[in-house]
PDB file of N, CA and C in Angstrom:
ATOM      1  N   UNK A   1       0.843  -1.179   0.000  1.00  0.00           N
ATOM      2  CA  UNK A   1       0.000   0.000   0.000  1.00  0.00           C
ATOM      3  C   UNK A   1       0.885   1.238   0.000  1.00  0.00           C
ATOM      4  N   UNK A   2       1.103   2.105  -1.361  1.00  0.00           N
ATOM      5  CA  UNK A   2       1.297   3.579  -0.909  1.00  0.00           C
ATOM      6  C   UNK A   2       0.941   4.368  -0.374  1.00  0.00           C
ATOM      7  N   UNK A   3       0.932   5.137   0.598  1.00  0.00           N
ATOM      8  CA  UNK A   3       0.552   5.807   1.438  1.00  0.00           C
ATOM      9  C   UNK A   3       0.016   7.072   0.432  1.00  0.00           C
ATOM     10  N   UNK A   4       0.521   7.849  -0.385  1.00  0.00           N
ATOM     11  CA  UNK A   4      -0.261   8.386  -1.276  1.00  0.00           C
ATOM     12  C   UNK A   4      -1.555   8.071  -1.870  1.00  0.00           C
ATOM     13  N   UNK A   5      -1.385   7.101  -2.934  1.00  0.00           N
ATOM     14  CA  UNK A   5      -2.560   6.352  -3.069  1.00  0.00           C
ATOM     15  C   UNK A   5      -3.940   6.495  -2.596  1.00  0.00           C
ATOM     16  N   UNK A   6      -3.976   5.710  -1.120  1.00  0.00           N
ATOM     17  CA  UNK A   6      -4.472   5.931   0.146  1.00  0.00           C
ATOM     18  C   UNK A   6      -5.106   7.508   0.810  1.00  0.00           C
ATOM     19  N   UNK A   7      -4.339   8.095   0.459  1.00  0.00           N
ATOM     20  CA  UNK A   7      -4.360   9.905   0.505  1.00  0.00           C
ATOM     21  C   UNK A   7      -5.480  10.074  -0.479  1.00  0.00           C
ATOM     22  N   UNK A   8      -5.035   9.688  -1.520  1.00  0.00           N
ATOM     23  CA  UNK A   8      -5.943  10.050  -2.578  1.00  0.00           C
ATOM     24  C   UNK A   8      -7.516   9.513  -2.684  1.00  0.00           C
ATOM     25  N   UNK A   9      -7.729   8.182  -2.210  1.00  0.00           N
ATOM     26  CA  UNK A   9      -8.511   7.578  -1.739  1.00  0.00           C
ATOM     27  C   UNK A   9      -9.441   8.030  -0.921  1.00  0.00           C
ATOM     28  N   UNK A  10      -8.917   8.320   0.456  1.00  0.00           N
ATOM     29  CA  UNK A  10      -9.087   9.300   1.251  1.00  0.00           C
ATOM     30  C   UNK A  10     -10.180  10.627   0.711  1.00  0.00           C
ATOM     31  N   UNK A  11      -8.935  11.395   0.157  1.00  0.00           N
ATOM     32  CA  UNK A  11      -9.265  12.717   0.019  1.00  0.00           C
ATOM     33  C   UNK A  11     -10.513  12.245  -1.265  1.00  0.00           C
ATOM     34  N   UNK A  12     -10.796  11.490  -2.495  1.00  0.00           N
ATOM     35  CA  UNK A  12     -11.697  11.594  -3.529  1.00  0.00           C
ATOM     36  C   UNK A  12     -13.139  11.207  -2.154  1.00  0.00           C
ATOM     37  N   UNK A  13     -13.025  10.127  -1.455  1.00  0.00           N
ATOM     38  CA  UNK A  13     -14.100   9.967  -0.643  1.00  0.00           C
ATOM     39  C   UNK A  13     -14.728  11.232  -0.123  1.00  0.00           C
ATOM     40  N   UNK A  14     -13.638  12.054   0.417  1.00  0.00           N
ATOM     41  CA  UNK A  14     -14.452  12.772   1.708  1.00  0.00           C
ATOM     42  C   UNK A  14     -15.190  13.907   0.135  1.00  0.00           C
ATOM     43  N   UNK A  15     -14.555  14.008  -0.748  1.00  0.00           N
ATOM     44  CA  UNK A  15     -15.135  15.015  -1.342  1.00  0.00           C
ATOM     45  C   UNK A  15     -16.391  14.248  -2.204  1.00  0.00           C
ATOM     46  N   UNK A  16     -16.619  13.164  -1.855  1.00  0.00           N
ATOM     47  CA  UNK A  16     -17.649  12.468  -2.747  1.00  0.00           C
ATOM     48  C   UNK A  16     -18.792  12.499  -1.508  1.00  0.00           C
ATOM     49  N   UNK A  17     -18.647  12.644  -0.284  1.00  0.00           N
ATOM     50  CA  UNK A  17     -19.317  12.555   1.458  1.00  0.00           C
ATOM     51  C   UNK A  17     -18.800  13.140   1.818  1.00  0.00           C
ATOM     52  N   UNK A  18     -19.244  14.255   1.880  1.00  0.00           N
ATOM     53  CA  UNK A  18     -19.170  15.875   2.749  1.00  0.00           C
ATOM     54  C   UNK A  18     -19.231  15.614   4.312  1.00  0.00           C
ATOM     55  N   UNK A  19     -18.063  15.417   5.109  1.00  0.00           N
ATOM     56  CA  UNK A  19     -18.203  15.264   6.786  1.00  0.00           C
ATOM     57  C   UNK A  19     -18.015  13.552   6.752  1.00  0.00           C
ATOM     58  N   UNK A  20     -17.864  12.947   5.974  1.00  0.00           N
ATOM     59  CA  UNK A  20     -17.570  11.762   6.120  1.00  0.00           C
ATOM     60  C   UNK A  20     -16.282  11.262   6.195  1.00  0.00           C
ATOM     61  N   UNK A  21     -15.818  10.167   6.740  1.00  0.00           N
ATOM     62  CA  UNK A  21     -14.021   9.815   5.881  1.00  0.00           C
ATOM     63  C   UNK A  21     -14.263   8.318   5.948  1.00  0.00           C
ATOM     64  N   UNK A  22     -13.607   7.837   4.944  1.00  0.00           N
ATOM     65  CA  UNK A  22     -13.404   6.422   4.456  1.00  0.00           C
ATOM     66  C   UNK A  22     -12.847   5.337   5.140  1.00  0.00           C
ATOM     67  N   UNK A  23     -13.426   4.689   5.767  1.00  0.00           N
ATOM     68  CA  UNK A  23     -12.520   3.589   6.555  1.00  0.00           C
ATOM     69  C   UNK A  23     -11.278   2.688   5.674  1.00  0.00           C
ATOM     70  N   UNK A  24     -10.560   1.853   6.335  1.00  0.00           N
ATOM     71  CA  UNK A  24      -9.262   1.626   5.816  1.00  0.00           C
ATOM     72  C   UNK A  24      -9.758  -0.196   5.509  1.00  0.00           C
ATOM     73  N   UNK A  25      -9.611  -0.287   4.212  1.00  0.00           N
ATOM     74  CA  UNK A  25     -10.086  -1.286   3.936  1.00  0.00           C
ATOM     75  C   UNK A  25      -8.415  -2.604   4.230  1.00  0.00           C
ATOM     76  N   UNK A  26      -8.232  -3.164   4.902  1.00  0.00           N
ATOM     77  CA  UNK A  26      -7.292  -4.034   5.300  1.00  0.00           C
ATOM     78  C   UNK A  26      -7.585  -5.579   5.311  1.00  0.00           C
ATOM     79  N   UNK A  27      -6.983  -5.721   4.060  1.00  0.00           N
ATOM     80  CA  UNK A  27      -6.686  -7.638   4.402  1.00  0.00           C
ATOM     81  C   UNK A  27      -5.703  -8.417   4.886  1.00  0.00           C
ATOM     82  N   UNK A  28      -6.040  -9.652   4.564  1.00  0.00           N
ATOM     83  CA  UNK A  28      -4.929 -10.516   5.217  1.00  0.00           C
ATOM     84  C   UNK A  28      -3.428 -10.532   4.077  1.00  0.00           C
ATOM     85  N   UNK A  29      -4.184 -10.779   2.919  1.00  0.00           N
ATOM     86  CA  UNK A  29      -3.072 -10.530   1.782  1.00  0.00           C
ATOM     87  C   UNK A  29      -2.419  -9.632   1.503  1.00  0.00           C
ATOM     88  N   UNK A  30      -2.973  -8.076   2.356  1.00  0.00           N
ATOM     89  CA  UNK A  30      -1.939  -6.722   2.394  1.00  0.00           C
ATOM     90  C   UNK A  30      -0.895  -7.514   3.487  1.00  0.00           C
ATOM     91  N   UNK A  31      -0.917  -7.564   3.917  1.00  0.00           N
ATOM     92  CA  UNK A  31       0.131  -8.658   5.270  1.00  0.00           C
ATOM     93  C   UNK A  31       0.842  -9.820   5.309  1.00  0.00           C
ATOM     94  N   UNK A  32       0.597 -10.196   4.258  1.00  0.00           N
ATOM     95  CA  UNK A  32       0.814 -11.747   4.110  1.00  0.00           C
ATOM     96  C   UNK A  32       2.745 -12.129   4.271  1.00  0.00           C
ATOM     97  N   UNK A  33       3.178 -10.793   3.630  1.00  0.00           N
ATOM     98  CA  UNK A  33       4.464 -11.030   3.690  1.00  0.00           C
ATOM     99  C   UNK A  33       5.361 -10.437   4.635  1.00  0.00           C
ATOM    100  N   UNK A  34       4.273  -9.978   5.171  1.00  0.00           N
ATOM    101  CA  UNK A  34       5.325  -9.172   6.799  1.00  0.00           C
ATOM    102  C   UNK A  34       5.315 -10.214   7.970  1.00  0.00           C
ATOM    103  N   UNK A  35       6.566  -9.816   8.908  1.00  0.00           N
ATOM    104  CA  UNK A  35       6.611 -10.370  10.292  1.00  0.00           C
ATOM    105  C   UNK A  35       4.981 -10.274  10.645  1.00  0.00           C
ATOM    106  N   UNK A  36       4.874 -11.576  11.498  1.00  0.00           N
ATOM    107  CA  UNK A  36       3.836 -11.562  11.869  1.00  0.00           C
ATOM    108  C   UNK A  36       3.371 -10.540  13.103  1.00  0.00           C
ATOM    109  N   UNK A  37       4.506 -10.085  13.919  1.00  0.00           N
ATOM    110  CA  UNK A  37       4.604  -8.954  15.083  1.00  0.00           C
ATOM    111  C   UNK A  37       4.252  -8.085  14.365  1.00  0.00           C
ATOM    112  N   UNK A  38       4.393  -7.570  13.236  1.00  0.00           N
ATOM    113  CA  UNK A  38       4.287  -6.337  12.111  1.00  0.00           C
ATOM    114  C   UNK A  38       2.827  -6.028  11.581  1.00  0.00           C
ATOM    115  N   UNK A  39       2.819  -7.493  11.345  1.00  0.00           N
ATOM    116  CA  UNK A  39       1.085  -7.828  10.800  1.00  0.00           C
ATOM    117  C   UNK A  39       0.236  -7.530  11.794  1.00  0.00           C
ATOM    118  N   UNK A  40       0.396  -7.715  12.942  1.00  0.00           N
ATOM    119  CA  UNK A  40      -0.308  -7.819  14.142  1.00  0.00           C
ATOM    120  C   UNK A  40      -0.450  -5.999  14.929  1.00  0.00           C
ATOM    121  N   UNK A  41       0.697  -5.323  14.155  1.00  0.00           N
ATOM    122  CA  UNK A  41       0.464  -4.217  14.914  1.00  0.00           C
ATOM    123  C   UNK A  41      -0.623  -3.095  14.078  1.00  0.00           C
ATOM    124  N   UNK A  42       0.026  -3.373  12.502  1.00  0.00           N
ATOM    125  CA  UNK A  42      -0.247  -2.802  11.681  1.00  0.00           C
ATOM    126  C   UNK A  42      -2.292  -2.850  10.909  1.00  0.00           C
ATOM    127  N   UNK A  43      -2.289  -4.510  12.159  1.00  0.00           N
ATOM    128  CA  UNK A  43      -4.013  -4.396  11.478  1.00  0.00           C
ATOM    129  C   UNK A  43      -4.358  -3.913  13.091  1.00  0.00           C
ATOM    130  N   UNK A  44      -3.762  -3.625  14.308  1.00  0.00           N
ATOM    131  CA  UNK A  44      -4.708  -2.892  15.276  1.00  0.00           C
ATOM    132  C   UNK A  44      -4.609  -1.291  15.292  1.00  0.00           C
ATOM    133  N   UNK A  45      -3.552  -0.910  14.235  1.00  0.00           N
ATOM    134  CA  UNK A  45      -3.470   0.233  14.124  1.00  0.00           C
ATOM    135  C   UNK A  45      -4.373   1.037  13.033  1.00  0.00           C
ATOM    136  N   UNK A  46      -4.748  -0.524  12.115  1.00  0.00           N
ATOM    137  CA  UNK A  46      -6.109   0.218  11.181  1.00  0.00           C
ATOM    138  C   UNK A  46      -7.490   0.040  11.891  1.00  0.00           C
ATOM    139  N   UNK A  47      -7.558  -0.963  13.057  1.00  0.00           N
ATOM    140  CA  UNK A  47      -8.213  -1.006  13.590  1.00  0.00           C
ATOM    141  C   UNK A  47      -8.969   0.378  14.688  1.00  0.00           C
ATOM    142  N   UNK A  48      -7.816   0.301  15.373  1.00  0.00           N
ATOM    143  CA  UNK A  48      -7.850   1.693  16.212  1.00  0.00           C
ATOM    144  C   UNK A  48      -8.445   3.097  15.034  1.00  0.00           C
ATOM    145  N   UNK A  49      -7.988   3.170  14.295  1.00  0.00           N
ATOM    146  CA  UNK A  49      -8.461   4.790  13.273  1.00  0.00           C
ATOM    147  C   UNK A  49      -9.477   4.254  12.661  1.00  0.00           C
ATOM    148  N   UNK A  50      -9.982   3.265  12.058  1.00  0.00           N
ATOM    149  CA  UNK A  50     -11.180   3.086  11.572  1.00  0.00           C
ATOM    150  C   UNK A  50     -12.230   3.120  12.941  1.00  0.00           C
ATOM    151  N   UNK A  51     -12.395   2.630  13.857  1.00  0.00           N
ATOM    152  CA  UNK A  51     -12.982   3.460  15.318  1.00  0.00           C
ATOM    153  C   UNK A  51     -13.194   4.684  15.473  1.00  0.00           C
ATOM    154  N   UNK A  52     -12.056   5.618  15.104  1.00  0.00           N
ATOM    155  CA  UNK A  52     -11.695   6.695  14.982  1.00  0.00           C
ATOM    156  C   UNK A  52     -12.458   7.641  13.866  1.00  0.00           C
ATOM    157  N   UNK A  53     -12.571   6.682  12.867  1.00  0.00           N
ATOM    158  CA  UNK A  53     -13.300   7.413  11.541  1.00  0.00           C
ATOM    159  C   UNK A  53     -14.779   6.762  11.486  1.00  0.00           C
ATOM    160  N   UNK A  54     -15.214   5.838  12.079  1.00  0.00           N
ATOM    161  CA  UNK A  54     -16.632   5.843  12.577  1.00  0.00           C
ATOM    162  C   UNK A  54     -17.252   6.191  13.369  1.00  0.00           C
ATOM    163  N   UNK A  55     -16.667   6.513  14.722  1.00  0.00           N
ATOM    164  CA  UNK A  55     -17.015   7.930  15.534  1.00  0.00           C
ATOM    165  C   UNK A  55     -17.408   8.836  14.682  1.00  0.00           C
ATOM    166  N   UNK A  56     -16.649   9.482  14.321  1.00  0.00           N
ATOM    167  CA  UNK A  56     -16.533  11.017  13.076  1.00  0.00           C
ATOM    168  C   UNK A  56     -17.730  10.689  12.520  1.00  0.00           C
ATOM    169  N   UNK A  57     -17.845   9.395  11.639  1.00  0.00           N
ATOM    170  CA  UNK A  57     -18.809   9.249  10.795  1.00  0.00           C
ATOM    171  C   UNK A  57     -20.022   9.426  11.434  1.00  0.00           C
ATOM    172  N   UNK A  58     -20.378   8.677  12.636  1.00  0.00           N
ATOM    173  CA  UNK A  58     -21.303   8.807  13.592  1.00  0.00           C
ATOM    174  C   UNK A  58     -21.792  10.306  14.280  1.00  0.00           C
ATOM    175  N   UNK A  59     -20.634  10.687  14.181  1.00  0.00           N
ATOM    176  CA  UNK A  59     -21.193  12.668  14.982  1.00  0.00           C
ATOM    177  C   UNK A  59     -21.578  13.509  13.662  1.00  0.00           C
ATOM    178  N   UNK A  60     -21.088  13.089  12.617  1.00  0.00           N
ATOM    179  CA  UNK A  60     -21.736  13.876  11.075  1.00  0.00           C
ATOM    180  C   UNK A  60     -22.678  13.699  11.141  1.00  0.00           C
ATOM    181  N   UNK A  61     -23.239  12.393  10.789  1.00  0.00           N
ATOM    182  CA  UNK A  61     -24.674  11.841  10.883  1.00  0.00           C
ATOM    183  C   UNK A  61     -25.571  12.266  11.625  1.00  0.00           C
ATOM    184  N   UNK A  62     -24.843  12.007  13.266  1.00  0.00           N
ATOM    185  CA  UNK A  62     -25.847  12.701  14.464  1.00  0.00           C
ATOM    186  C   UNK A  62     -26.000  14.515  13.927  1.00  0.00           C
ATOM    187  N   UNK A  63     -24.938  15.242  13.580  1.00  0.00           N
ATOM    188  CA  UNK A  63     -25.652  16.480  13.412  1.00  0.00           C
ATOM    189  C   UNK A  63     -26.415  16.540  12.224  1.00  0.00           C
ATOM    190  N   UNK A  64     -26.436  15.409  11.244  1.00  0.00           N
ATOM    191  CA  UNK A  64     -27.021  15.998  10.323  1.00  0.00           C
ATOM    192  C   UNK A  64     -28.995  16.109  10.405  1.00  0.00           C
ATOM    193  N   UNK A  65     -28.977  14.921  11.738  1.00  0.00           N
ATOM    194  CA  UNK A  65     -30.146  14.495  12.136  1.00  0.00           C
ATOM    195  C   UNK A  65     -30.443  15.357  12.801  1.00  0.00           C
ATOM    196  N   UNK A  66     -29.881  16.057  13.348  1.00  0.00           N
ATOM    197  CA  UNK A  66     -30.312  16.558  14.430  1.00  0.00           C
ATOM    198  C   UNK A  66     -30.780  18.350  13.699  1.00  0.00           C
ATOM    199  N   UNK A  67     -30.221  18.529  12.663  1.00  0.00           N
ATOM    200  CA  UNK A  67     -30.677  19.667  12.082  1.00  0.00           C
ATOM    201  C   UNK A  67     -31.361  19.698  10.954  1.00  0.00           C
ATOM    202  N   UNK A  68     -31.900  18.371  10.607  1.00  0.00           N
ATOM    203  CA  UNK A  68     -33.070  17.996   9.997  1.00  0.00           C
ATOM    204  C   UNK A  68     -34.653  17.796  10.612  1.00  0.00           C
ATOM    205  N   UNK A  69     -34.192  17.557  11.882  1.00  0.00           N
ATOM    206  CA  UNK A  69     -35.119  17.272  12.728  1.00  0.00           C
ATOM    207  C   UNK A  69     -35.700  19.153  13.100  1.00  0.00           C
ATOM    208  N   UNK A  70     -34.894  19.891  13.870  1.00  0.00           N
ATOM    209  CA  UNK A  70     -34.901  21.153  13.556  1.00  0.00           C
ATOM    210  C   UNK A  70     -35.280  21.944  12.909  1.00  0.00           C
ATOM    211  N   UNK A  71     -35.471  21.881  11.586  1.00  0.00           N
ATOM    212  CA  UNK A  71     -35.757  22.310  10.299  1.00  0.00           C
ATOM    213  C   UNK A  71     -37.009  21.776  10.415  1.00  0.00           C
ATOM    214  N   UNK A  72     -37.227  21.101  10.548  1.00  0.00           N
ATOM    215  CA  UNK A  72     -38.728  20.584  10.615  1.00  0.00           C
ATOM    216  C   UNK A  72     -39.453  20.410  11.303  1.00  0.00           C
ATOM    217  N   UNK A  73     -39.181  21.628  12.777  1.00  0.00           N
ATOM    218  CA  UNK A  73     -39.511  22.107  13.764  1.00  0.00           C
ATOM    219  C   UNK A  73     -40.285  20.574  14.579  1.00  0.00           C
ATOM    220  N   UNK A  74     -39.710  19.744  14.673  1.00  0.00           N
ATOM    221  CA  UNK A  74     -39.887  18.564  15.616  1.00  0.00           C
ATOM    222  C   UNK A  74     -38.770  18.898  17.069  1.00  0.00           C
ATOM    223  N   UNK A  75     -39.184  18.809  17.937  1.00  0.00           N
ATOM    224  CA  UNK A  75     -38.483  18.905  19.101  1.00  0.00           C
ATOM    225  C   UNK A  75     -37.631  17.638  19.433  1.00  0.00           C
ATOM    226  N   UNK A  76     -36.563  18.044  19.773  1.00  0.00           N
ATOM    227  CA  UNK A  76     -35.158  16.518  20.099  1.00  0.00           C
ATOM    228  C   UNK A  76     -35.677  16.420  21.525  1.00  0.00           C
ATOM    229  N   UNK A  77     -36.180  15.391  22.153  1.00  0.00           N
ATOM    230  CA  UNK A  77     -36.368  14.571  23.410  1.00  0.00           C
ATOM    231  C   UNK A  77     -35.452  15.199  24.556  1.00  0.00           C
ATOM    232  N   UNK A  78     -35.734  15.456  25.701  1.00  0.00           N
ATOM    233  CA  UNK A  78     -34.563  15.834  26.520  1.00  0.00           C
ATOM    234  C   UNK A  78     -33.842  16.987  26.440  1.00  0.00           C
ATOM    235  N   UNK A  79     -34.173  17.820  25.257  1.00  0.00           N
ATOM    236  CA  UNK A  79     -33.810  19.169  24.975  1.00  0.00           C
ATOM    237  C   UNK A  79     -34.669  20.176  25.160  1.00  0.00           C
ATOM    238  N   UNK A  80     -35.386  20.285  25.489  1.00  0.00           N
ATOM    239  CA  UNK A  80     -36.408  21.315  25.184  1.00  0.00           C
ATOM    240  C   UNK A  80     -36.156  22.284  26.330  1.00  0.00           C
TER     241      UNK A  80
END
């Protein structure tokens, strides 16, 4: 995997999903030829930021709901 590439990947997503970012698609065959200590760090480290970028994804979403809901003068539960 080039890390550019990836960038680019990246960056065409978020501009294709406004407030969104792309999780890190990781297989076993990206790994296949590394130390297995390597393999092992390198898929909890896509692990950990894809967490990271579904949070994100999750608080976009939540505001987008939440100012749709707004807009359409429905009251959010517990807010009022």
């Amino acid at each position: 995997m080039r890390p550019d590439y990836e960038d680019m990947r990246d960056w065409a997503y978020r501009e294709a999903n406004p407030g969104y970012e792309r999780e890190i698609g990781l297989t076993a065959s990206d790994l296949e030829d590394c130390d297995p200590e390597l393999a092992r760090a390198v898929a909890e480290k896509c692990a950990h930021d894809n967490g990271k970028r579904r949070e994100n994804n999750l608080r976009t979403e939540n505001a987008q709901l939440r100012a749709l809901l707004e807009e359409n003068g429905i009251e959010i539960p517990g807010e009022g």
